[in-house]
Protein backbone atom coordinates (compact mmCIF):
# COMPACT_ATOMS: atom_id res chain seq x y z
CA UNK A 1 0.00 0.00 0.00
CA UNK A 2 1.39 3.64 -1.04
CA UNK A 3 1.15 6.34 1.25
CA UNK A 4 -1.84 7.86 -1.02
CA UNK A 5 -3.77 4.58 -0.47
CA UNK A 6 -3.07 4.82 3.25
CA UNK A 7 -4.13 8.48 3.81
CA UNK A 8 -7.43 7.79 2.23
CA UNK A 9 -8.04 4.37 3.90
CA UNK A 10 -7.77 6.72 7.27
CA UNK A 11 -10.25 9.05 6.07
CA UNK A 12 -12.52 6.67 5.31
CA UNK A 13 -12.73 4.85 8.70
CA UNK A 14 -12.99 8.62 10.51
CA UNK A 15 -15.62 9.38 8.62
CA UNK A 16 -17.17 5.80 9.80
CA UNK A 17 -16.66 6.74 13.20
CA UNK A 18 -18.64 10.18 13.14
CA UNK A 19 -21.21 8.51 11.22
CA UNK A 20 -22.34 5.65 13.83
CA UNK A 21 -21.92 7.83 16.79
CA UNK A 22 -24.26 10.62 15.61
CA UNK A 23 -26.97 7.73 14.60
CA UNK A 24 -26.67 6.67 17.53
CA UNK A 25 -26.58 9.94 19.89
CA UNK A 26 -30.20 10.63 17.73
CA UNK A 27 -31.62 7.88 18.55
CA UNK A 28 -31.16 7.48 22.55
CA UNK A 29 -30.59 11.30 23.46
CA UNK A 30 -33.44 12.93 21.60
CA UNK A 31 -36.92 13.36 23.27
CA UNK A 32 -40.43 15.01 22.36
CA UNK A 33 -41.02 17.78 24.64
CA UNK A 34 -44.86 18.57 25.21
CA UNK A 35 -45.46 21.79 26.87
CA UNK A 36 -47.64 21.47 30.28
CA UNK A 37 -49.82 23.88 29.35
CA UNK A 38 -50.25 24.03 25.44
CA UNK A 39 -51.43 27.64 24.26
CA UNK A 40 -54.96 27.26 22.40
CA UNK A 41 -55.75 29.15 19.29
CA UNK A 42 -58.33 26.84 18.01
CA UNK A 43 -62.04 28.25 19.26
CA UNK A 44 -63.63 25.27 18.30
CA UNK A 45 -65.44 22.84 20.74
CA UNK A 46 -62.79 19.96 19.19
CA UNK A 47 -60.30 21.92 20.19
CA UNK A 48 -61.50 22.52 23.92
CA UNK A 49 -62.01 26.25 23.57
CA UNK A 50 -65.73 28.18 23.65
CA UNK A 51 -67.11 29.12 20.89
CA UNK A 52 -66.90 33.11 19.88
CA UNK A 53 -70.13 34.64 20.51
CA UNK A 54 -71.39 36.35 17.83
CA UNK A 55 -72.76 40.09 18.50
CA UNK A 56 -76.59 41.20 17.89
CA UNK A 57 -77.79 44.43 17.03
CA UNK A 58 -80.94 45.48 18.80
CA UNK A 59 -82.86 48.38 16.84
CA UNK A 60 -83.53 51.62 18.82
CA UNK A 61 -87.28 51.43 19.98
CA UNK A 62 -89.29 54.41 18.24
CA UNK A 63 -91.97 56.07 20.17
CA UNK A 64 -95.15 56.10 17.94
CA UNK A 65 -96.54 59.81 17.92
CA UNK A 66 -99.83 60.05 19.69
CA UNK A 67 -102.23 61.21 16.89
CA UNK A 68 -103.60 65.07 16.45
CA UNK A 69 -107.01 65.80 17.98
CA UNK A 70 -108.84 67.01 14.54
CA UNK A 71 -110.20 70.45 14.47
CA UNK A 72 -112.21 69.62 11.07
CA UNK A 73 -115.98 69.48 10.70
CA UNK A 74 -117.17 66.02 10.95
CA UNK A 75 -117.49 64.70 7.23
CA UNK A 76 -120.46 63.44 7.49
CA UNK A 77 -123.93 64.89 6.25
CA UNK A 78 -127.44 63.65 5.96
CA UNK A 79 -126.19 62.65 2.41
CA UNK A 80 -123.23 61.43 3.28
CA UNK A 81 -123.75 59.44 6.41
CA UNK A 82 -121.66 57.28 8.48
CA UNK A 83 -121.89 53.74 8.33
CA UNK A 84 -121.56 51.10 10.59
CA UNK A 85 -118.50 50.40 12.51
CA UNK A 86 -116.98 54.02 11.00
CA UNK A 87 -115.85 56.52 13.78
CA UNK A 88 -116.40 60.23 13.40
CA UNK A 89 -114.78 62.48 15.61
CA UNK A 90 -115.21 65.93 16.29
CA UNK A 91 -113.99 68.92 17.68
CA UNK A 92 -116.52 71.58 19.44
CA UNK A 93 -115.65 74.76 21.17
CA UNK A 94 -119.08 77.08 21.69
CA UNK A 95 -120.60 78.83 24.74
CA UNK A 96 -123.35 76.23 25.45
CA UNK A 97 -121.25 73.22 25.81
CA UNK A 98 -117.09 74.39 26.37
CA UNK A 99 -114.70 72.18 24.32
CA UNK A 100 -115.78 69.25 23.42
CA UNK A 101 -113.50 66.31 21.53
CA UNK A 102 -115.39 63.24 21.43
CA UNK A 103 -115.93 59.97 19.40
CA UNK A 104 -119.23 58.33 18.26
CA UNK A 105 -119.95 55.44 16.31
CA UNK A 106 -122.05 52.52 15.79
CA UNK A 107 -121.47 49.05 16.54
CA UNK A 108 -124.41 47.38 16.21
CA UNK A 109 -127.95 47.96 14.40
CA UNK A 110 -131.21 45.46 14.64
CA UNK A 111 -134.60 45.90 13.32
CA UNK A 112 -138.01 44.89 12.34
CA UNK A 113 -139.71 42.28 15.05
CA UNK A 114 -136.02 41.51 16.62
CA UNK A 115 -135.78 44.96 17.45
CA UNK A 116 -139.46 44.67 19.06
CA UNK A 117 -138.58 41.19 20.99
CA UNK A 118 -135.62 42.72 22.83
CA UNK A 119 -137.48 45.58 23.10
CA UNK A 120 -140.66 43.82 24.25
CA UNK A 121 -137.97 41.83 26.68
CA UNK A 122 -136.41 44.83 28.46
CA UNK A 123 -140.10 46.10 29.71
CA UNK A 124 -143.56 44.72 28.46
CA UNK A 125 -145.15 48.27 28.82
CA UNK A 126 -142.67 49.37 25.71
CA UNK A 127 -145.39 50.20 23.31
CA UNK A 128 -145.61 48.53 20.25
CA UNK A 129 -145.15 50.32 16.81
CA UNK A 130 -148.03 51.00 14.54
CA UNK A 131 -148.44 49.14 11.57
CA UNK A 132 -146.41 49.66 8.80
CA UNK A 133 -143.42 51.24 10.89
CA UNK A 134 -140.87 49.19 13.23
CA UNK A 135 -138.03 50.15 15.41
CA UNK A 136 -134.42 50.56 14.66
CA UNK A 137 -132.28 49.59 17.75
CA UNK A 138 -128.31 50.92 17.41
CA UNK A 139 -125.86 50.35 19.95
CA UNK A 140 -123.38 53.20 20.05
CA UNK A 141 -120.09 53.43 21.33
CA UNK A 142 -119.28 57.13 22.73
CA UNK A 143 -115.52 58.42 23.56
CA UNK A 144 -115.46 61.68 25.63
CA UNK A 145 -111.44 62.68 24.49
CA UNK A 146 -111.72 66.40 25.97
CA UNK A 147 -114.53 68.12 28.04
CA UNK A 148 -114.41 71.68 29.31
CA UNK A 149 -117.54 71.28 30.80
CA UNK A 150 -117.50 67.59 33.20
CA UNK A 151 -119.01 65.30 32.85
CA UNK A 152 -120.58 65.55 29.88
CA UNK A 153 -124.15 64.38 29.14
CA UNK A 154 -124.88 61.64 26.36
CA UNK A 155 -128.62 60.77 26.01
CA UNK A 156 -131.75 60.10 23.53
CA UNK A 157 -133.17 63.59 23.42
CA UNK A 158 -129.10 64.51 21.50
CA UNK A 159 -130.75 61.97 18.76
CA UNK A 160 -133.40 62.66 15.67
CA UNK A 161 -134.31 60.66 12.79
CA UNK A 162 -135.07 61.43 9.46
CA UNK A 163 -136.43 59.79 6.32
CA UNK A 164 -134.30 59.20 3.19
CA UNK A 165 -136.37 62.25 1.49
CA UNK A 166 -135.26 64.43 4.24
CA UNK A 167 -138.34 64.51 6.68
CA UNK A 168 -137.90 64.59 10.27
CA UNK A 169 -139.29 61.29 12.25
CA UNK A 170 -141.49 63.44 15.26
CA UNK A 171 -142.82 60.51 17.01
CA UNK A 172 -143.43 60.17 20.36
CA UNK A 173 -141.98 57.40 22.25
CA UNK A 174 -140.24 56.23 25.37
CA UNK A 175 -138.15 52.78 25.25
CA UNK A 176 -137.77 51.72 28.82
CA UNK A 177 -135.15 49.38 30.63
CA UNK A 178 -132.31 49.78 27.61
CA UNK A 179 -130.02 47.09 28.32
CA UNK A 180 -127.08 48.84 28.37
CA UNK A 181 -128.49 52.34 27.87
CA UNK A 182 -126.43 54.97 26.16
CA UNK A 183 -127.56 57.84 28.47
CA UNK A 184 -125.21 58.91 30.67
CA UNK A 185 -122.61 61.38 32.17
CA UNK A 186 -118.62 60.77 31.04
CA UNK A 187 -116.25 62.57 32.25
CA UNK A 188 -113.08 63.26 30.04
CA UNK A 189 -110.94 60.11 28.50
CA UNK A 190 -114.51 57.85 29.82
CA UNK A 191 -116.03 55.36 27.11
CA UNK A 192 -119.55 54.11 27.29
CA UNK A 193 -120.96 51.09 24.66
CA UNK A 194 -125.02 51.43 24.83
CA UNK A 195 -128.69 51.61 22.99
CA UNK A 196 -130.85 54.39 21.71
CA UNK A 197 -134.15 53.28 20.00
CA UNK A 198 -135.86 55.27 17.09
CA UNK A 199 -139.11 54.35 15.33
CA UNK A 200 -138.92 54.46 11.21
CA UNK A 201 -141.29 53.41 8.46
CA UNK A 202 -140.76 49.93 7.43
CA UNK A 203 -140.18 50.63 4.06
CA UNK A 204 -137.81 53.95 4.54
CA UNK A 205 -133.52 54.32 4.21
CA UNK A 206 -133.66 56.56 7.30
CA UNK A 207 -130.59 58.22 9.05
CA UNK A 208 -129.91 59.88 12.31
CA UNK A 209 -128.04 62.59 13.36
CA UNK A 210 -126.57 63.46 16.75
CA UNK A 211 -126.34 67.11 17.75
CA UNK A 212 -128.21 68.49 14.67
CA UNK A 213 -127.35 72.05 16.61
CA UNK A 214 -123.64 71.68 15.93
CA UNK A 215 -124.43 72.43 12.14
CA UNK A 216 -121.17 71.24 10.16
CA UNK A 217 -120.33 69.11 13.03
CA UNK A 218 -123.53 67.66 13.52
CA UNK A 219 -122.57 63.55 13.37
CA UNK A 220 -125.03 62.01 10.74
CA UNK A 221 -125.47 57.87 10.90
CA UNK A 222 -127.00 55.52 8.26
CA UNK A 223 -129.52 53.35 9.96
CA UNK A 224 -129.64 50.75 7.10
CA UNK A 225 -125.92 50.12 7.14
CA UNK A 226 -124.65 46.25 7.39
């Protein structure tokens, strides 16, 4: 062997060496090191964290405006009367009865011999109507909003019918032990639900108007309205 052959042969079997003992220092001296407390990033329930909650956006509540008392004339007329279940409103201010704001309207109408039986049923001294005419009962309901002048009175007399050709009814009659009755005294913000009879010919399309006095704001009802 030359000295070239020898050198490398040395090499070789260093190289050997440093080989195994690093193979071997990896294998017995290395070790996994698992923290104690591992940090957790992952929000999911796998992952053992809670779950982001997600925010909610609750509108601002908006105060719904209390609506204007009207000052306008009732729009109704004898020609252009109410009908049933519609409210008319009005808004008085004269010597003889203060300020007035008040609601009236009708909830309920029954005629021909039903009107009579209940009629007939409240008190058996009711008269009967004459032949070829009937009753008209119409429960009202009545809203004093405003009253200068407490309580207010509500009651039959405020009531007059009239035919469809414009005629005023005129006749007598007293309908006793109305069951409820719409006559009475209400004092501002009171509401009353009650009855007021009228007698009408059979055949007729009468109306009836409450207050005729008040003129423009006189409250005009149809008494055939379903």
């Amino acid at each position: 062997m030359n000295k070239g052959q020898f050198v490398l042969a040395i090499t070789l079997g260093c190289l050997s060496v440093i080989i195994l003992t690093t193979g071997c220092a990896t294998s017995s001296g290395t070790r996994k090191i698992t923290p104690s407390n591992p940090l957790i990033i992952d929000g999911s329930p796998e992952a053992g964290g809670t779950p982001p909650v997600e925010p909610t956006y609750t509108p601002p509540s908006v105060a719904t405006p209390e609506p204007e008392p009207s000052t306008e004339p009732s729009q109704t007329s004898r020609t252009n009367p109410a009908g049933l279940h519609q409210v008319v409103r009005v808004d008085i201010d004269n010597w003889l009865d203060g300020k007035v704001i008040m609601e009236l309207g009708m909830l309920e109408i029954i005629s021909g011999d039903e009107a009579w039986n209940i009629i007939y049923a409240w008190n058996q001294f009711n008269d009967e109507p004459k032949a070829g005419k009937e009753y008209i009962l119409v429960k009202f309901r009545v809203k004093i909003v405003e009253s200068e002048e407490e309580p207010y009175d509500i009651n039959d007399a405020q009531f007059v019918a009239y035919s469809a050709t414009g005629v005023e009814y005129t006749d007598f009659y007293s309908v006793e032990g109305k069951d409820p009755d719409l006559s009475a005294n209400l004092f501002e913000g009171a509401e009353h639900i009650g009855y007021t009879a009228f007698i009408v010919e059979s055949s007729d399309s009468p109306v009836a108007v409450y207050n005729l006095r008040w003129d423009e704001n006189a409250m005009w009802f149809d008494l055939r309205s379903n």
